[in-house]
Protein backbone atom coordinates (compact mmCIF):
# COMPACT_ATOMS: atom_id res chain seq x y z
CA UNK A 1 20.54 20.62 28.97
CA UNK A 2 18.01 21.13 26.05
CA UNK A 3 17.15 24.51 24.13
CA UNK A 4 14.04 24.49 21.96
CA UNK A 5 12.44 27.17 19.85
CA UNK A 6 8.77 26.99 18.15
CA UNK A 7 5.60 28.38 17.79
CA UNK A 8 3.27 28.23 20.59
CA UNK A 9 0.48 26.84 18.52
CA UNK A 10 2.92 23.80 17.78
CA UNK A 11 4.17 23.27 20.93
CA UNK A 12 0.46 23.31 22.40
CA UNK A 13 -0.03 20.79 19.42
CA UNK A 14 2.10 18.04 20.89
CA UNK A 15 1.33 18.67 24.44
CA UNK A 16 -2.52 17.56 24.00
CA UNK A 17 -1.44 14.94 21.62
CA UNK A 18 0.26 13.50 24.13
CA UNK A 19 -2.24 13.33 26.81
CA UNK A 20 -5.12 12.65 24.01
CA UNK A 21 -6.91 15.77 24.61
CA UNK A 22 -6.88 15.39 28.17
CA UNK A 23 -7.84 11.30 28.43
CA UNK A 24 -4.49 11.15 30.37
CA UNK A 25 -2.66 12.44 33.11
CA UNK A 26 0.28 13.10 31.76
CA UNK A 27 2.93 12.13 29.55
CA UNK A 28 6.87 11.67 29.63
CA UNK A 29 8.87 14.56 27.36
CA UNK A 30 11.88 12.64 26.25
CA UNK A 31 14.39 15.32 24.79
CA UNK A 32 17.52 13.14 22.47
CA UNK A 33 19.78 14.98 19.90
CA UNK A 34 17.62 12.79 17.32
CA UNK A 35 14.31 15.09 18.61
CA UNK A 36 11.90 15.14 20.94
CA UNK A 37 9.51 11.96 22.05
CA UNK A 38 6.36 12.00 24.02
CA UNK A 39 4.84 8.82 25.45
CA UNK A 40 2.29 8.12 27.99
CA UNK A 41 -0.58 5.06 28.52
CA UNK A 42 -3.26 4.38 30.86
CA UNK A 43 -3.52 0.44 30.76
CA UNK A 44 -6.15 0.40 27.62
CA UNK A 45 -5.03 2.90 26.14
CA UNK A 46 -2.25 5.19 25.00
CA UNK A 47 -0.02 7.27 22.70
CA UNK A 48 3.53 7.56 21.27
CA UNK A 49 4.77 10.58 19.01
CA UNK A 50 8.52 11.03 17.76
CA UNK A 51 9.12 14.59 16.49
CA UNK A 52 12.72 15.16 14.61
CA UNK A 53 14.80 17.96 14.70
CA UNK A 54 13.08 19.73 11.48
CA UNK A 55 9.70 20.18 13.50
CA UNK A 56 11.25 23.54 15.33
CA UNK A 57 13.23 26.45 14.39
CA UNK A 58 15.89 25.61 16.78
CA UNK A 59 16.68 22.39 18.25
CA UNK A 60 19.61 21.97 20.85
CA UNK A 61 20.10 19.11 23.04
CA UNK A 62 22.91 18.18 24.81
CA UNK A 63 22.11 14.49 26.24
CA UNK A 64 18.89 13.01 26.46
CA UNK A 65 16.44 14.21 29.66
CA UNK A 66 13.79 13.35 30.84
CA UNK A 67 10.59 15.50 32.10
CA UNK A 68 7.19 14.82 32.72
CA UNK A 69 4.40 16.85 31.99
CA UNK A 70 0.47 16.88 33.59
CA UNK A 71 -2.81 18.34 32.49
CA UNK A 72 -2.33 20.82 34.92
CA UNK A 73 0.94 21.85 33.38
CA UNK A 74 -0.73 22.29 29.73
CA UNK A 75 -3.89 24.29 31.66
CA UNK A 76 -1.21 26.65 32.66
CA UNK A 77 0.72 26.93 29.53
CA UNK A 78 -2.39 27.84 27.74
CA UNK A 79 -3.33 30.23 30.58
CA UNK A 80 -0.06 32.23 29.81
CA UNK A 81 -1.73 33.07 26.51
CA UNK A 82 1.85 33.36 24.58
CA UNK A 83 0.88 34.43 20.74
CA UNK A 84 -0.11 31.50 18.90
CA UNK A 85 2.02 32.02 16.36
CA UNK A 86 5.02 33.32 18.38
CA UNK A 87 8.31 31.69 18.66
CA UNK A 88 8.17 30.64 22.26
CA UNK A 89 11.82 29.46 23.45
CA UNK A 90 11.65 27.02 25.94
CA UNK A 91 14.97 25.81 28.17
CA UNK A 92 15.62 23.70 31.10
CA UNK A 93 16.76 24.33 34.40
CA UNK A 94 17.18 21.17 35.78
CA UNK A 95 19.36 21.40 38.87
CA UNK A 96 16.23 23.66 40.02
CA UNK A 97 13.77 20.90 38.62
CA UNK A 98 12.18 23.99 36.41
CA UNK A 99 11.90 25.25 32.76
CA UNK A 100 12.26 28.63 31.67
CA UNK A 101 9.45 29.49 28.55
CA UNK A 102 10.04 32.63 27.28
CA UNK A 103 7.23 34.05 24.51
CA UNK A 104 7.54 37.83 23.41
CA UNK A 105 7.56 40.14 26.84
CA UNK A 106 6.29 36.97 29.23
CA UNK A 107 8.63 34.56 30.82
CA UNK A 108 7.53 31.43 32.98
CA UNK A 109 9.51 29.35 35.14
CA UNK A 110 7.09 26.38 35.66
CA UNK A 111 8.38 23.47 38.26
CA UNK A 112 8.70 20.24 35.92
CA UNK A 113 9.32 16.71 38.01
CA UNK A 114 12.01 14.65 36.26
CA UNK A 115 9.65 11.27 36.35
CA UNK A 116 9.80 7.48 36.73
CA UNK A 117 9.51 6.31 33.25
CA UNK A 118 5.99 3.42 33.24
CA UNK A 119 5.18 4.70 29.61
CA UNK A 120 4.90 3.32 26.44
CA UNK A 121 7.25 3.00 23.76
CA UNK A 122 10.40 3.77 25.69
CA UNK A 123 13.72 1.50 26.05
CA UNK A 124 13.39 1.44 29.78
CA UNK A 125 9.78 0.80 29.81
CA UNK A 126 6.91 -1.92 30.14
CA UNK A 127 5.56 -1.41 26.48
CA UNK A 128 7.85 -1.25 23.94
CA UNK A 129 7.28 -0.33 20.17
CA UNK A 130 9.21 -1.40 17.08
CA UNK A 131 9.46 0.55 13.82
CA UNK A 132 7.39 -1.03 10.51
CA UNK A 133 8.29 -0.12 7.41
CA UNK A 134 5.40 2.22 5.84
CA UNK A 135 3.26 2.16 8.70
CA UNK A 136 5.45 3.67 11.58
CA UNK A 137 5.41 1.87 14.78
CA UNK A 138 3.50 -1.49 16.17
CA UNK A 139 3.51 -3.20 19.39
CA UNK A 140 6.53 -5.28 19.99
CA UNK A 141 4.69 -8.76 20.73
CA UNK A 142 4.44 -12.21 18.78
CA UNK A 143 0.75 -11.27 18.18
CA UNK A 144 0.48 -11.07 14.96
CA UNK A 145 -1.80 -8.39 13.17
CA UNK A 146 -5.13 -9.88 11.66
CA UNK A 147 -5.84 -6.65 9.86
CA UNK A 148 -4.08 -3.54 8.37
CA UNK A 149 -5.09 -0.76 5.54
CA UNK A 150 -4.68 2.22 5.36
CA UNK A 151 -7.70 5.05 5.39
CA UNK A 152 -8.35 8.46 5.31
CA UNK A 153 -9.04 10.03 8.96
CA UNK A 154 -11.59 12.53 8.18
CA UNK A 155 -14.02 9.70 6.33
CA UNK A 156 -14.28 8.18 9.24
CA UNK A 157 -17.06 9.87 11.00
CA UNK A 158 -18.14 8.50 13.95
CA UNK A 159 -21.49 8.64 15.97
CA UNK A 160 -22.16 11.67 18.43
CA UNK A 161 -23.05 9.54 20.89
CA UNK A 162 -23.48 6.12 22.46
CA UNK A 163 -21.15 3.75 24.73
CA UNK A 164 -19.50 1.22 22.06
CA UNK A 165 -18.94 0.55 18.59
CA UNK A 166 -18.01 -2.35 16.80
CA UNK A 167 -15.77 -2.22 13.70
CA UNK A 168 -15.47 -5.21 11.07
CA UNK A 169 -13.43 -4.56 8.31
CA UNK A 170 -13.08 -6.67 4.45
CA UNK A 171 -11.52 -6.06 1.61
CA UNK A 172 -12.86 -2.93 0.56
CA UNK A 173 -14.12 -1.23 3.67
CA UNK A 174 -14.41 -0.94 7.07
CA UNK A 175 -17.72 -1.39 8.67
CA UNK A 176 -18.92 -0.02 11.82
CA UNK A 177 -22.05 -0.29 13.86
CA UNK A 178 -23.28 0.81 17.26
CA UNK A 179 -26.50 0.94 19.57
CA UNK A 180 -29.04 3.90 18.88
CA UNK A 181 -32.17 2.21 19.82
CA UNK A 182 -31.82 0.05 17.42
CA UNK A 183 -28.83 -1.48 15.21
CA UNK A 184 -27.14 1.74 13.02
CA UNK A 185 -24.12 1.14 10.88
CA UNK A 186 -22.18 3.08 8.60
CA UNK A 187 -18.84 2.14 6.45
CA UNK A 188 -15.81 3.50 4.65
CA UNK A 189 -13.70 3.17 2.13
CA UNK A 190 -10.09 1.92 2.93
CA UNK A 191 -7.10 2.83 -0.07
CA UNK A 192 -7.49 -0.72 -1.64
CA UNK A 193 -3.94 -0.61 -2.70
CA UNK A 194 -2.58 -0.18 0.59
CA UNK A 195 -4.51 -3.34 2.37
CA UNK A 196 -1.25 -4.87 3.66
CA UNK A 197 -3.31 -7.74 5.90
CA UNK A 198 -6.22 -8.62 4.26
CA UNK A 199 -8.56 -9.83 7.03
CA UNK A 200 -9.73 -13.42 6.76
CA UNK A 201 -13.64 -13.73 8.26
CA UNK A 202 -14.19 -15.56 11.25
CA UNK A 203 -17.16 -16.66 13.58
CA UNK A 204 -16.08 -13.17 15.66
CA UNK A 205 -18.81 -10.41 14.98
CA UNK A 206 -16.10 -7.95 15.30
CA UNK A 207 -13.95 -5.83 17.58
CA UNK A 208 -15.43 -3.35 19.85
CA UNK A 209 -13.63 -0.43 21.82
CA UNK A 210 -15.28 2.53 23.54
CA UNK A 211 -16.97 4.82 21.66
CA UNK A 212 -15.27 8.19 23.54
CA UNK A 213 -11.57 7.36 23.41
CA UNK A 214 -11.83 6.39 19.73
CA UNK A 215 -13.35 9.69 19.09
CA UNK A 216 -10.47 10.92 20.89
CA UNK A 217 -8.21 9.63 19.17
CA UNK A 218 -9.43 10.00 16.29
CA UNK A 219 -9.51 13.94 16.80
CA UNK A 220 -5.96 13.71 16.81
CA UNK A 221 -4.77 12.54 13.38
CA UNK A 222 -5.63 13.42 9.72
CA UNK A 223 -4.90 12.61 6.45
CA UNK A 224 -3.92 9.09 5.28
CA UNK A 225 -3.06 6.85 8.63
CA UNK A 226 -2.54 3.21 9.04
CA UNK A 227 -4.69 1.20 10.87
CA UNK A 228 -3.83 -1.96 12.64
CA UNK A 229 -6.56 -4.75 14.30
CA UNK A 230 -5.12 -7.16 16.70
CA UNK A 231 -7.57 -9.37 18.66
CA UNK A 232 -6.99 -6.99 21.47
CA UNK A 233 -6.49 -3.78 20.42
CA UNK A 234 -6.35 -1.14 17.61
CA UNK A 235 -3.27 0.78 16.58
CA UNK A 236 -3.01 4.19 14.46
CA UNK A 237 -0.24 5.23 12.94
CA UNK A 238 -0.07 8.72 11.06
CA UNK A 239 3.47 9.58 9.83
CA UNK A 240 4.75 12.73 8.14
CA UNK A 241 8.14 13.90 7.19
CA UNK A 242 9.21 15.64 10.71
CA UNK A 243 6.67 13.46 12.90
CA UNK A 244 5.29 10.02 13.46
CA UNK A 245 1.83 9.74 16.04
CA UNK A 246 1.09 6.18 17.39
CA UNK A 247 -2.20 5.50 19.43
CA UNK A 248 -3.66 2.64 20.96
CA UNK A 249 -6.69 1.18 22.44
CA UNK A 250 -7.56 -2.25 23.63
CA UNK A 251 -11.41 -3.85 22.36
CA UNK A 252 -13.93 -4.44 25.52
């Protein structure tokens, strides 16, 4: 049995977080007396986000449950149009596989799934996470990182459009370059002090990921984040005092 109470506008917060702005198709709710965990993944990409206790204005869980939420179930929670600012209380009723979301004079009793867990970051799934000290979490894997900094997420502005972009980072920014017609590129600044993995140059021109989920993704986080290269993949990490957002996507 859980009990929750926050704002609207938060709770609509971590719903499309956890399906990146509608990239996925839904994402497990995992609700522990420690907080409240959403995780989800479509093979080349993903997300994990922990939220503790001190995120709501009430918090009470008696033993962890699982549910599993869809876009279909956000569409609807927005549709209710609950104040944004309005404590909505939400509380399951399980043995009816249903919550009940109560926001000033409206009251919803949406049908909620309890799911088979194939998502990221979870003890009982196929992608597990492990916490790093001052970055939050990273892939549990013997791949070791060949990069890792830390920037600022509103410097990096990427391009309105195009299919791909390639980013190749040194030891004072990160470059990144894409197709218009023609070779474009633009760089940033990293925070030179916090260059944990310096990256050592190879004969590899860089790593490139789709254009439109790192856009995504990148929608989703601000202020300083960590930012991991593998050979494979990219991982973001932004972590605040009640919170800690992971996303992933593999290069092309």
């Amino acid at each position: 049995m859980f009990k929750i109470k926050l704002e609207t506008r938060v709770m609509l917060d971590i719903l499309r977080k956890s399906v990146l702005n509608n990239m996925l198709g839904g994402a497990v709710v995992r609700f522990t007396e420690k907080g409240l965990i959403t995780s989800s993944s479509f093979g080349t990409y993903g997300c994990f986000a922990e939220y503790t206790p001190t995120k709501f204005e009430e918090y009470l869980v008696d033993y962890t449950t699982d549910i599993r939420v869809n876009q279909s179930f956000i569409k609807n929670f927005e549709e209710m149009a609950f104040q944004s600012d309005e404590i909505c209380q939400i509380e399951s009723d399980l043995p009816n596989n249903r919550l009940i979301i109560v926001g000033g004079t409206r009251r919803w009793q949406p049908n909620i799934p309890n799911p088979a867990v194939e998502t990221i970051g979870l003890a009982d799934s196929g992608i597990l996470l492990m916490p790093v000290e001052n970055v939050g979490y990273l892939p549990n894997t013997k791949r070791q990182p060949v990069y890792q900094a830390k920037i600022i997420a509103e410097k990096m502005i990427l391009p309105r459009s195009g299919d791909f972009i390639t980013i190749l980072p040194n030891d004072k920014t990160l470059k990144f370059s894409w197709d218009m017609d023609g070779l474009a590129e633009d760089s940033i600044e990293v925070i030179p002090e916090n260059i944990s993995i310096p990256y050592v140059p190879t004969d590899k021109a860089g790593f490139t990921f789709h254009l439109s989920y790192l856009k995504n993704i990148l929608s989703n986080l601000s202020g300083e984040i960590s930012i991991t290269i593998y050979e494979r993949s990219i991982v973001f990490n932004r972590v605040t005092a009640d919170m800690k957002l992971v996303y992933f996507i593999a290069t092309v």
